[in-house]
C-alpha atoms as a PDB file:
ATOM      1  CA  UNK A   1     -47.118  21.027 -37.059  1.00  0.00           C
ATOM      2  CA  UNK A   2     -46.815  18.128 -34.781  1.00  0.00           C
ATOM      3  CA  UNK A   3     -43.839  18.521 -32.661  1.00  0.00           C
ATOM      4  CA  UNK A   4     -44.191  15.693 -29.847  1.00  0.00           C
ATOM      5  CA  UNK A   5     -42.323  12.185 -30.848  1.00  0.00           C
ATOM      6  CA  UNK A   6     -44.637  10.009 -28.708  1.00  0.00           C
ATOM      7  CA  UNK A   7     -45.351   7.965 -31.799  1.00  0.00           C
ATOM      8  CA  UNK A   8     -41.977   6.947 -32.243  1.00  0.00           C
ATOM      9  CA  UNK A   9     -40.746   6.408 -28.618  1.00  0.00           C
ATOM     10  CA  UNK A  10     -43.507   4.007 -28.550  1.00  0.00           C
ATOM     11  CA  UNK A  11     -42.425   2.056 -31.367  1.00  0.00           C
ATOM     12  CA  UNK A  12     -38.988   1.949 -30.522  1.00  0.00           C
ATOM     13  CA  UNK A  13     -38.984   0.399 -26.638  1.00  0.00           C
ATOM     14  CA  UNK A  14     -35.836   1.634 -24.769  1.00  0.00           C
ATOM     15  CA  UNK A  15     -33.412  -1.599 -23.279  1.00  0.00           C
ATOM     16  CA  UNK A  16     -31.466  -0.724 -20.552  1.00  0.00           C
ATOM     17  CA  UNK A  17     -27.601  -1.996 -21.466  1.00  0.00           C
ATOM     18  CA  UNK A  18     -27.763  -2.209 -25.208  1.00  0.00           C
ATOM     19  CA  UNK A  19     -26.875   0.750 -28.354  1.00  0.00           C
ATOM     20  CA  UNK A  20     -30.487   0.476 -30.064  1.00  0.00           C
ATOM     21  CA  UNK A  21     -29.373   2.577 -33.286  1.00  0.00           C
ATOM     22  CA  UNK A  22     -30.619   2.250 -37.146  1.00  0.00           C
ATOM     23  CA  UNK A  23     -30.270   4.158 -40.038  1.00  0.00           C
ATOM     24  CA  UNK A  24     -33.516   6.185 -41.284  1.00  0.00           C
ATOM     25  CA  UNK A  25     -34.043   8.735 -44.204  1.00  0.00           C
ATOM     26  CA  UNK A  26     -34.393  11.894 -43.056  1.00  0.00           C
ATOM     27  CA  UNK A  27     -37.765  13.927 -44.350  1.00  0.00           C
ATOM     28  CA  UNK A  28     -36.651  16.978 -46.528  1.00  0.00           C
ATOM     29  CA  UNK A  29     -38.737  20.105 -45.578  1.00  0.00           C
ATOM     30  CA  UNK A  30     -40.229  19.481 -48.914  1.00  0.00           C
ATOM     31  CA  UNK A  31     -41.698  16.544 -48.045  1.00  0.00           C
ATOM     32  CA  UNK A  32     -39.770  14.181 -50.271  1.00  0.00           C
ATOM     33  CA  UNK A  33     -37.005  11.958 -49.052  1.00  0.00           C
ATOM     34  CA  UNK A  34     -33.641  13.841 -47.733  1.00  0.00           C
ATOM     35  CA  UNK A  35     -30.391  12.097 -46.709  1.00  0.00           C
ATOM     36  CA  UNK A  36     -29.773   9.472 -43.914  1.00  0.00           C
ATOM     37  CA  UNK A  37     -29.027   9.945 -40.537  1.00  0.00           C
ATOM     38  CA  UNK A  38     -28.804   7.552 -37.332  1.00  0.00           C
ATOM     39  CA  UNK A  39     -31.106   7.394 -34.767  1.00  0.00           C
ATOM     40  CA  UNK A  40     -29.916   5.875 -31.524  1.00  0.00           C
ATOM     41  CA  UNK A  41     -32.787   5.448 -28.568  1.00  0.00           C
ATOM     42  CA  UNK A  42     -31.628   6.382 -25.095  1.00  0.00           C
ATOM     43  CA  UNK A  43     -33.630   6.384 -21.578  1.00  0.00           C
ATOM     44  CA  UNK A  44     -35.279   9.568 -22.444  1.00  0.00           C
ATOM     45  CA  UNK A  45     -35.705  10.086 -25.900  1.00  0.00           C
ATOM     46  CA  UNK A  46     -33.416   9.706 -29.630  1.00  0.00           C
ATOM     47  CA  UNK A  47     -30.925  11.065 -30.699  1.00  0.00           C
ATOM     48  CA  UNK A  48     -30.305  11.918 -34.447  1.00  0.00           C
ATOM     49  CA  UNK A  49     -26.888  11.888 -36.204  1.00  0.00           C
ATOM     50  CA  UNK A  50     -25.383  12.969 -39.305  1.00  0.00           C
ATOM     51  CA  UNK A  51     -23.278  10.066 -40.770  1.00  0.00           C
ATOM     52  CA  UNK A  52     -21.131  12.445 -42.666  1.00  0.00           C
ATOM     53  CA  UNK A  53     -19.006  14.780 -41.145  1.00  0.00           C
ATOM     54  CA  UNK A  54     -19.461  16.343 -37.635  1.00  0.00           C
ATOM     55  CA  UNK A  55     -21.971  14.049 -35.990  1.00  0.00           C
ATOM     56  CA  UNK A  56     -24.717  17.190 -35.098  1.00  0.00           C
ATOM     57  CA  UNK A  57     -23.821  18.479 -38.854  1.00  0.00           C
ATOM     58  CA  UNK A  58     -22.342  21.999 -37.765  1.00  0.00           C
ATOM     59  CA  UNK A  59     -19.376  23.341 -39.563  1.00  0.00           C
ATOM     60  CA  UNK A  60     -17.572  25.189 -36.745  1.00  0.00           C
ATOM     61  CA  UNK A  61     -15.940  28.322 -37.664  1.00  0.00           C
ATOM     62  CA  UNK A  62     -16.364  26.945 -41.262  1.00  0.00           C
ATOM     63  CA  UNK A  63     -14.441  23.642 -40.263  1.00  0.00           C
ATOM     64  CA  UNK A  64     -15.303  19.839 -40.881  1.00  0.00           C
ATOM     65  CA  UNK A  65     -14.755  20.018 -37.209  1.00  0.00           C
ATOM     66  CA  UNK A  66     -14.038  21.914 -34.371  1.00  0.00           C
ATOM     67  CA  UNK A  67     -10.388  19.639 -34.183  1.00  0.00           C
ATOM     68  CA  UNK A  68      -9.604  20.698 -37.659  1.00  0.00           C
ATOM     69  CA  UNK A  69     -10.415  24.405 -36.442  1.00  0.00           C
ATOM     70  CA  UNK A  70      -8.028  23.987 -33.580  1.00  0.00           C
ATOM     71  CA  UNK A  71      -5.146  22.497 -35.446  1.00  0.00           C
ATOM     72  CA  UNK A  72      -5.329  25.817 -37.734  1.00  0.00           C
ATOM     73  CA  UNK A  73      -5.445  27.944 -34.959  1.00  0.00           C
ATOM     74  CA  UNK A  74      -2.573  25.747 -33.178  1.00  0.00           C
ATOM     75  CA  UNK A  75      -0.534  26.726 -36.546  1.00  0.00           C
ATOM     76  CA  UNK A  76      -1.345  29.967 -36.869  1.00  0.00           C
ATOM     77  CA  UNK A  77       0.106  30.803 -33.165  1.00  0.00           C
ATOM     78  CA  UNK A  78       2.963  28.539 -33.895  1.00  0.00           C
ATOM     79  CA  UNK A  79       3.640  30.976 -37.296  1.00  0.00           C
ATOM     80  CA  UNK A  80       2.842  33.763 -35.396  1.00  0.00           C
ATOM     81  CA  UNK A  81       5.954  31.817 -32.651  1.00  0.00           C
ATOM     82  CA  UNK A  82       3.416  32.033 -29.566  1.00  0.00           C
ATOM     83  CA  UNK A  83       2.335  29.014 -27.688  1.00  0.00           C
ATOM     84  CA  UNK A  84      -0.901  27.799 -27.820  1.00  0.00           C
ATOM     85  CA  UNK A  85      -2.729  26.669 -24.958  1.00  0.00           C
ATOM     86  CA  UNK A  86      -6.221  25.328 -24.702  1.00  0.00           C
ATOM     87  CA  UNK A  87      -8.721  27.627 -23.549  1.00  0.00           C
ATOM     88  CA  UNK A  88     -11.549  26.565 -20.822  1.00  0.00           C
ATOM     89  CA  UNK A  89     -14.186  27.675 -24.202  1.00  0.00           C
ATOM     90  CA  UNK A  90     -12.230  25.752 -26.352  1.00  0.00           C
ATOM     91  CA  UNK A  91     -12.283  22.692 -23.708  1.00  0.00           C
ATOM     92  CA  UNK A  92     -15.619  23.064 -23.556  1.00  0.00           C
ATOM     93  CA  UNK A  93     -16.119  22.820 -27.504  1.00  0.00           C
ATOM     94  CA  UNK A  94     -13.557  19.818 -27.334  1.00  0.00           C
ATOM     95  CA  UNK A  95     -15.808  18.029 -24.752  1.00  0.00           C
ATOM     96  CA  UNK A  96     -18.518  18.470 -27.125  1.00  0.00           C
ATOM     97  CA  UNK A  97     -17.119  17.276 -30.175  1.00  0.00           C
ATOM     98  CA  UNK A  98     -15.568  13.879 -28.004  1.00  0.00           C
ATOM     99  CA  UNK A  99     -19.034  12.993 -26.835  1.00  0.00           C
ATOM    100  CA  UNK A 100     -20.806  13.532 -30.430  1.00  0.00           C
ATOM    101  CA  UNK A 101     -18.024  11.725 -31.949  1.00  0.00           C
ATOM    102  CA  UNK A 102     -18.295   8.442 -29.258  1.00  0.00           C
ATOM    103  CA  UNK A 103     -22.128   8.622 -29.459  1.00  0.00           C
ATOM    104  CA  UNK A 104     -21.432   7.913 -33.150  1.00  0.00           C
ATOM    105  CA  UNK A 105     -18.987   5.491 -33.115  1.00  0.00           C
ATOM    106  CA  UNK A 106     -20.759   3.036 -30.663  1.00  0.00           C
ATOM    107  CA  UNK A 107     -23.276   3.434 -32.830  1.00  0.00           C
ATOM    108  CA  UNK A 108     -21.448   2.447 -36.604  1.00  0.00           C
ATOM    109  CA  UNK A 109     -20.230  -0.672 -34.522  1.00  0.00           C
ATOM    110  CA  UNK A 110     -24.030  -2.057 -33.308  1.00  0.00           C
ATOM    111  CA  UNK A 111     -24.657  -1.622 -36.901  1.00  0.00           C
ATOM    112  CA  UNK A 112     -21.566  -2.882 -38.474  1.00  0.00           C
ATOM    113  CA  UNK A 113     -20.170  -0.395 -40.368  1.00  0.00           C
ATOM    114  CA  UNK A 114     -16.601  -0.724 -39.505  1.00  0.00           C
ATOM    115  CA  UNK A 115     -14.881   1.358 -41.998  1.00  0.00           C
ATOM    116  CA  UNK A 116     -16.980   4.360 -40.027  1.00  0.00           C
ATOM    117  CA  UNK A 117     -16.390   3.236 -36.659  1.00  0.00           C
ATOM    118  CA  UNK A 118     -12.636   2.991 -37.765  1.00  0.00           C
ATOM    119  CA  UNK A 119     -12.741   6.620 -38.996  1.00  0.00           C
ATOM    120  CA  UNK A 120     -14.474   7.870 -35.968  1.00  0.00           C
ATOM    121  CA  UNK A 121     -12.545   5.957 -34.034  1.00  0.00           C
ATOM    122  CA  UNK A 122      -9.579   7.590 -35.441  1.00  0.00           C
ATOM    123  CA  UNK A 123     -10.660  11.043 -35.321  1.00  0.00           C
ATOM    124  CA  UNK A 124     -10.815  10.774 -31.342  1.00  0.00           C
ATOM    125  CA  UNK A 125      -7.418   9.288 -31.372  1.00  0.00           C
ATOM    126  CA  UNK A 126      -5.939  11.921 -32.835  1.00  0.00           C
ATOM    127  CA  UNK A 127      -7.682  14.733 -30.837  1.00  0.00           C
ATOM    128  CA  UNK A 128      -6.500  13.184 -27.867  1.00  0.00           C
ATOM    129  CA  UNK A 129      -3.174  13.219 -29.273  1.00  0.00           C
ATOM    130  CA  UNK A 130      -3.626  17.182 -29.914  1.00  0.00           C
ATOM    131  CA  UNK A 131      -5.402  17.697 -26.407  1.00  0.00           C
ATOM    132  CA  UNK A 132      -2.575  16.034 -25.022  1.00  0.00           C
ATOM    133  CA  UNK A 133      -0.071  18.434 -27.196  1.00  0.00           C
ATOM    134  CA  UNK A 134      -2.053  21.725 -26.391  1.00  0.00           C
ATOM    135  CA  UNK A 135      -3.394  20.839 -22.868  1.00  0.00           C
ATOM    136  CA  UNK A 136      -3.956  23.616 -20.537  1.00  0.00           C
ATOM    137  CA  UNK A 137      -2.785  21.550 -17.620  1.00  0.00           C
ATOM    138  CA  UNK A 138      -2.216  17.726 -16.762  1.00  0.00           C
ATOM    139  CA  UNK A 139      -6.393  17.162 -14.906  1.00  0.00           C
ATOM    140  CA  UNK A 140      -7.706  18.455 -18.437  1.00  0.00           C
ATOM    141  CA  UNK A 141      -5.440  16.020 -20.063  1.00  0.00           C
ATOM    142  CA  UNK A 142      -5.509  12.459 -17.974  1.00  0.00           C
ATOM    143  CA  UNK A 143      -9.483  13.205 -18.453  1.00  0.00           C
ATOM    144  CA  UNK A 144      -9.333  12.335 -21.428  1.00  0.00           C
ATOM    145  CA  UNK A 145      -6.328   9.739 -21.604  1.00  0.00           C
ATOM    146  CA  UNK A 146      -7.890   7.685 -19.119  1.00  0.00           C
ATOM    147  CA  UNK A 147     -10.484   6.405 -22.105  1.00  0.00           C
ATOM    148  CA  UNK A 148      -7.490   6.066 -24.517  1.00  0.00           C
ATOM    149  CA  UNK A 149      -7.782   2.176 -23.960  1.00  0.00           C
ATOM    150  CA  UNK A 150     -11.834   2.284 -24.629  1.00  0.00           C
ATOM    151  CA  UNK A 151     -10.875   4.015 -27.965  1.00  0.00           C
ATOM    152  CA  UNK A 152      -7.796   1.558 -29.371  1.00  0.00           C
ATOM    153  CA  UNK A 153     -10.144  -1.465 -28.084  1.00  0.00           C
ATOM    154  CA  UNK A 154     -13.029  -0.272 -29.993  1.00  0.00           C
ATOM    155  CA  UNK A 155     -10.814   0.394 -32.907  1.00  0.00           C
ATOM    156  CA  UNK A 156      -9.549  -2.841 -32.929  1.00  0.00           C
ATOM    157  CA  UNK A 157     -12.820  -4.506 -32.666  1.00  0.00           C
ATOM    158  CA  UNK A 158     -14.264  -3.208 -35.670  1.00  0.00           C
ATOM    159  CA  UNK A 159     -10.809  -3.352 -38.030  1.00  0.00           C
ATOM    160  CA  UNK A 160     -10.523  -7.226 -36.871  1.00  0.00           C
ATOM    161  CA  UNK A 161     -14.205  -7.660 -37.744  1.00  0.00           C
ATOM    162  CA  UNK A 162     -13.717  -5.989 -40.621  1.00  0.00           C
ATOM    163  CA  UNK A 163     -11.264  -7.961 -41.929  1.00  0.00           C
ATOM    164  CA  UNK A 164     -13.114 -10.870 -40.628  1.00  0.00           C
ATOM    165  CA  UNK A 165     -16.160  -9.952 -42.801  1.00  0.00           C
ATOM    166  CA  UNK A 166     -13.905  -9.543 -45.706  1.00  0.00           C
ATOM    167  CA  UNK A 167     -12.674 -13.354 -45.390  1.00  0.00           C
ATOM    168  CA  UNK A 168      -8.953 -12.239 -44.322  1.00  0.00           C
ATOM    169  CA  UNK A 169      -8.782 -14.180 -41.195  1.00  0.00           C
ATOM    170  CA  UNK A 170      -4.953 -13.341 -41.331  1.00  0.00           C
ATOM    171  CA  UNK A 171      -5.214  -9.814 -40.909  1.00  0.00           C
ATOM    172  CA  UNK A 172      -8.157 -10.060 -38.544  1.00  0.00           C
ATOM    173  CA  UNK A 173      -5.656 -11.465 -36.191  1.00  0.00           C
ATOM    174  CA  UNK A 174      -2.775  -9.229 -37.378  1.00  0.00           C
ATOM    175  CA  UNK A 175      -5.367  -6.356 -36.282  1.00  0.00           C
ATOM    176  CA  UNK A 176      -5.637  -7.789 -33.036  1.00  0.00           C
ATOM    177  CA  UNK A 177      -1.991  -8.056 -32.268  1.00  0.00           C
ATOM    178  CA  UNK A 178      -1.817  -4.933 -33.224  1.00  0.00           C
ATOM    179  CA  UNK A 179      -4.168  -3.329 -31.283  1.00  0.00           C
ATOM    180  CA  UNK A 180      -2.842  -5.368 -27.630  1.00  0.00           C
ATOM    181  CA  UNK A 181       0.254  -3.968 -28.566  1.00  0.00           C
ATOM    182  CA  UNK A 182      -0.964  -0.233 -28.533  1.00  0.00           C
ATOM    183  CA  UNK A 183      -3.445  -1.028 -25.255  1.00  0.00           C
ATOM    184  CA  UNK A 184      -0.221  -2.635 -23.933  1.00  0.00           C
ATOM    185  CA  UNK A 185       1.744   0.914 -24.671  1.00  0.00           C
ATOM    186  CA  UNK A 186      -1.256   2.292 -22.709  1.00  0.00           C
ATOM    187  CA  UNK A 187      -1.043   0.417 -19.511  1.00  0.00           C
ATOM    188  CA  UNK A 188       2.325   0.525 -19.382  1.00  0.00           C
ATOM    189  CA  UNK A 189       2.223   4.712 -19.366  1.00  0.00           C
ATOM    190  CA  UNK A 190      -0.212   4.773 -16.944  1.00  0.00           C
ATOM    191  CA  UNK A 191       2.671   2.526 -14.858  1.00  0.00           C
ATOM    192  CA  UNK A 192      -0.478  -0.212 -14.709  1.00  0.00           C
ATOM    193  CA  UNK A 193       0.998  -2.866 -16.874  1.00  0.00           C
ATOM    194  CA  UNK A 194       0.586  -5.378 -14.224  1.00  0.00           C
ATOM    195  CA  UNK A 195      -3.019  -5.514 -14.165  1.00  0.00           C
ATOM    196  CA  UNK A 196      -3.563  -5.614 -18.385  1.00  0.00           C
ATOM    197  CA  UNK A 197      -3.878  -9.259 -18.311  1.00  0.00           C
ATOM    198  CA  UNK A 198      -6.840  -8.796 -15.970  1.00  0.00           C
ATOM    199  CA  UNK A 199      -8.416  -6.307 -17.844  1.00  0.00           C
ATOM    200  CA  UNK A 200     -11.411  -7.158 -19.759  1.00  0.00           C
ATOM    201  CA  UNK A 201     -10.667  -5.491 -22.933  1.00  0.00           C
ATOM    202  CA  UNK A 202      -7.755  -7.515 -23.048  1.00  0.00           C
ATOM    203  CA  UNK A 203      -9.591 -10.447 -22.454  1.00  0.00           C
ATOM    204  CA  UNK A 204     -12.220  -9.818 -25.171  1.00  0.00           C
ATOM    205  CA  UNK A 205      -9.911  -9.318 -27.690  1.00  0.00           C
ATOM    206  CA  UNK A 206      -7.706 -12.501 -26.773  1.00  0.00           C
ATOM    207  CA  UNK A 207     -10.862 -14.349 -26.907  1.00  0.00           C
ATOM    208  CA  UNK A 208     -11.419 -13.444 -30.932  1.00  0.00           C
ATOM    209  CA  UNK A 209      -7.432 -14.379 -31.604  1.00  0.00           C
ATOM    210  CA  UNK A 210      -8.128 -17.344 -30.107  1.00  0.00           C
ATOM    211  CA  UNK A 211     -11.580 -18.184 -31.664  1.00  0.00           C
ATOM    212  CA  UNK A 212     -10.284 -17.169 -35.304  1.00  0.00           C
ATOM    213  CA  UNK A 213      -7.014 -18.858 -34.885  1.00  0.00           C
ATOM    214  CA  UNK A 214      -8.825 -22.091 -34.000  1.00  0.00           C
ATOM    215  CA  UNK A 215     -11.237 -21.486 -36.161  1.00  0.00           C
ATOM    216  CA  UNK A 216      -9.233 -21.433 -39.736  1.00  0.00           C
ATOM    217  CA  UNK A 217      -6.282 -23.352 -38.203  1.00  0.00           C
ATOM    218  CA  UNK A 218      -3.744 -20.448 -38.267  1.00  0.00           C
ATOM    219  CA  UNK A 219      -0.754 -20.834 -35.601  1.00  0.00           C
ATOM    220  CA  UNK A 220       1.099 -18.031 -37.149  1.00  0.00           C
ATOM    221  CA  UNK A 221       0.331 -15.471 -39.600  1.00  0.00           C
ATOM    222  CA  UNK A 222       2.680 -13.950 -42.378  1.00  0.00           C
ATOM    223  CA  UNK A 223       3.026 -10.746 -40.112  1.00  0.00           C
ATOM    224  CA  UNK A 224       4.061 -12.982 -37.261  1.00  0.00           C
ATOM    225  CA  UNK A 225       6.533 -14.846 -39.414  1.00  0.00           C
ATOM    226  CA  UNK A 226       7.644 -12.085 -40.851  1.00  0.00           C
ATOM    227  CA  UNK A 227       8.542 -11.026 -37.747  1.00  0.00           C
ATOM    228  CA  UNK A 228       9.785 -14.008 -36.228  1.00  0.00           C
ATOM    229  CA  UNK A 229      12.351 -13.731 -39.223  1.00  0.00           C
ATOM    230  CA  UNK A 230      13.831 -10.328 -38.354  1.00  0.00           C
ATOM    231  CA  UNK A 231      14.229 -11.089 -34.982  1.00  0.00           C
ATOM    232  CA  UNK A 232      16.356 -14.137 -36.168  1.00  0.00           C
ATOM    233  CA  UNK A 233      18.016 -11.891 -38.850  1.00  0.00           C
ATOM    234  CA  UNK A 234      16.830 -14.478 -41.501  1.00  0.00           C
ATOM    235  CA  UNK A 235      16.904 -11.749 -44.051  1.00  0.00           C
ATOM    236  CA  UNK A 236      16.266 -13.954 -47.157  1.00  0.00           C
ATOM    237  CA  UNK A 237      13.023 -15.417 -45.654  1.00  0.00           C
ATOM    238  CA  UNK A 238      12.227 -12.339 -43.821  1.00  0.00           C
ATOM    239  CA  UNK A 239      12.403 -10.056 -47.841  1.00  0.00           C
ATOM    240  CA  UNK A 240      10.305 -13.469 -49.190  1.00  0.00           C
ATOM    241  CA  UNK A 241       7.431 -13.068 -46.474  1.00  0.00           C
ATOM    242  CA  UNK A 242       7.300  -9.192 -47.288  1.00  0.00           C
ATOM    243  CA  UNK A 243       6.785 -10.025 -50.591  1.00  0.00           C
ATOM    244  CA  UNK A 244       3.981 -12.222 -49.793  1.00  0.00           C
ATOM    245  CA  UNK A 245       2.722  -9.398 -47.936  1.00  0.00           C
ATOM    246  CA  UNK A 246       2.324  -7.341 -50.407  1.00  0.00           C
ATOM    247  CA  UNK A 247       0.689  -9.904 -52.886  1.00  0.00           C
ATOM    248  CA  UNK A 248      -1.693 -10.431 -50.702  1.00  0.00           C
ATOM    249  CA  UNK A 249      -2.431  -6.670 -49.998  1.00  0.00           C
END
């Protein structure tokens, strides 16, 4: 059996500063076609990922992933009324499970599949939100804060172009908003609020409020309105916007 994967490196030129990734069908050991995975081309080789599930396709300790086995373990000490702490193993296992799942998600956003990248996206969210929880000391924890920003940005990137590719300009922006909000919750717990409007995520996703606002003449959408409304305690207008809202949904 030929093993080396010469053939396809050579193919498949590595570019320095860009996610090369596509979608192939994996070969069933049968020869016939099996499912699909994602290929993404690095310096030194490929890597291959499931697009379902864990991103190396492992079920750890018969879990859809090694977060889901630490929540149950996290509530079976809590039952049991013992804290749970991380271990340095079970740090390790997180570590592996953050990379796999960024790997992927960079990925489902070169190709465009945003309702992926979203999920993935969200996954790491919330086991950052659990790491944070079950921490086994503050280092272990502000290693893994520190790319909380990277995560919400990349998030809102691919829900605003999602919306965006579904012809909701509206919510495109409304995604936007919402997602400066959260990066502005972020700089301002890291006491670094000062410097957000010089940050280049920010930046970037200013730049596609302003480009979609201009570019379907919106100056304010419902949400903002809507908004605007409550803050004036305009009830009336502010109960007529929601149900706009929710036509529209």
């Amino acid at each position: 059996m030929k093993q080396d994967i010469d053939f396809v490196l050579e193919g498949w030129p590595y570019k320095p500063g860009m996610v090369q990734a596509r979608v192939v069908q994996a070969t069933a050991p049968s020869g016939q076609g099996g499912r699909q995975v994602i290929q993404m081309r690095v310096d030194l080789g490929i890597l291959q990922l499931e697009t379902a599930g864990r991103p190396d396709g492992a079920r750890p300790h018969n879990h859809p992933s090694y977060l889901a086995y630490l929540r149950e373990q996290a509530r079976l000490a809590e039952k049991a009324e013992n804290r749970f702490t991380l271990s340095e193993e079970q740090c390790q296992e997180s570590d592996r499970e953050f990379v796999q799942y960024y790997h992927r998600r960079i990925c489902w956003l070169a190709l465009r599949h945003y309702p992926k990248a979203i999920a993935d996206a969200d996954h790491t969210l919330a086991f950052m939100d659990f790491v944070k929880r079950y921490s086994p000391g503050e280092e272990y924890t502000q290693a893994h804060e520190q790319y909380r920003g990277f995560v919400i940005f990349q998030r809102t990137q691919a829900a605003a172009a999602q919306q965006a590719e579904n012809e909701k300009p509206e919510a495109a922006i409304d995604e936007v908003r919402r997602g400066l909000d959260e990066l502005k919750a972020f700089f301002n717990a890291h006491g670094l609020l000062e410097q957000m409007d010089d940050d280049g995520m920010v930046q970037h996703l200013r730049k596609i409020e302003e480009r979609l606002r201009e570019e379907y003449g919106i100056s304010s959408t419902l949400r903002e309105e809507l908004d605007a409304a409550v803050a004036a305690e305009d009830y009336e207008r502010a109960a007529q916007l929601r149900d706009e809202l929710k036509r529209r949904r």
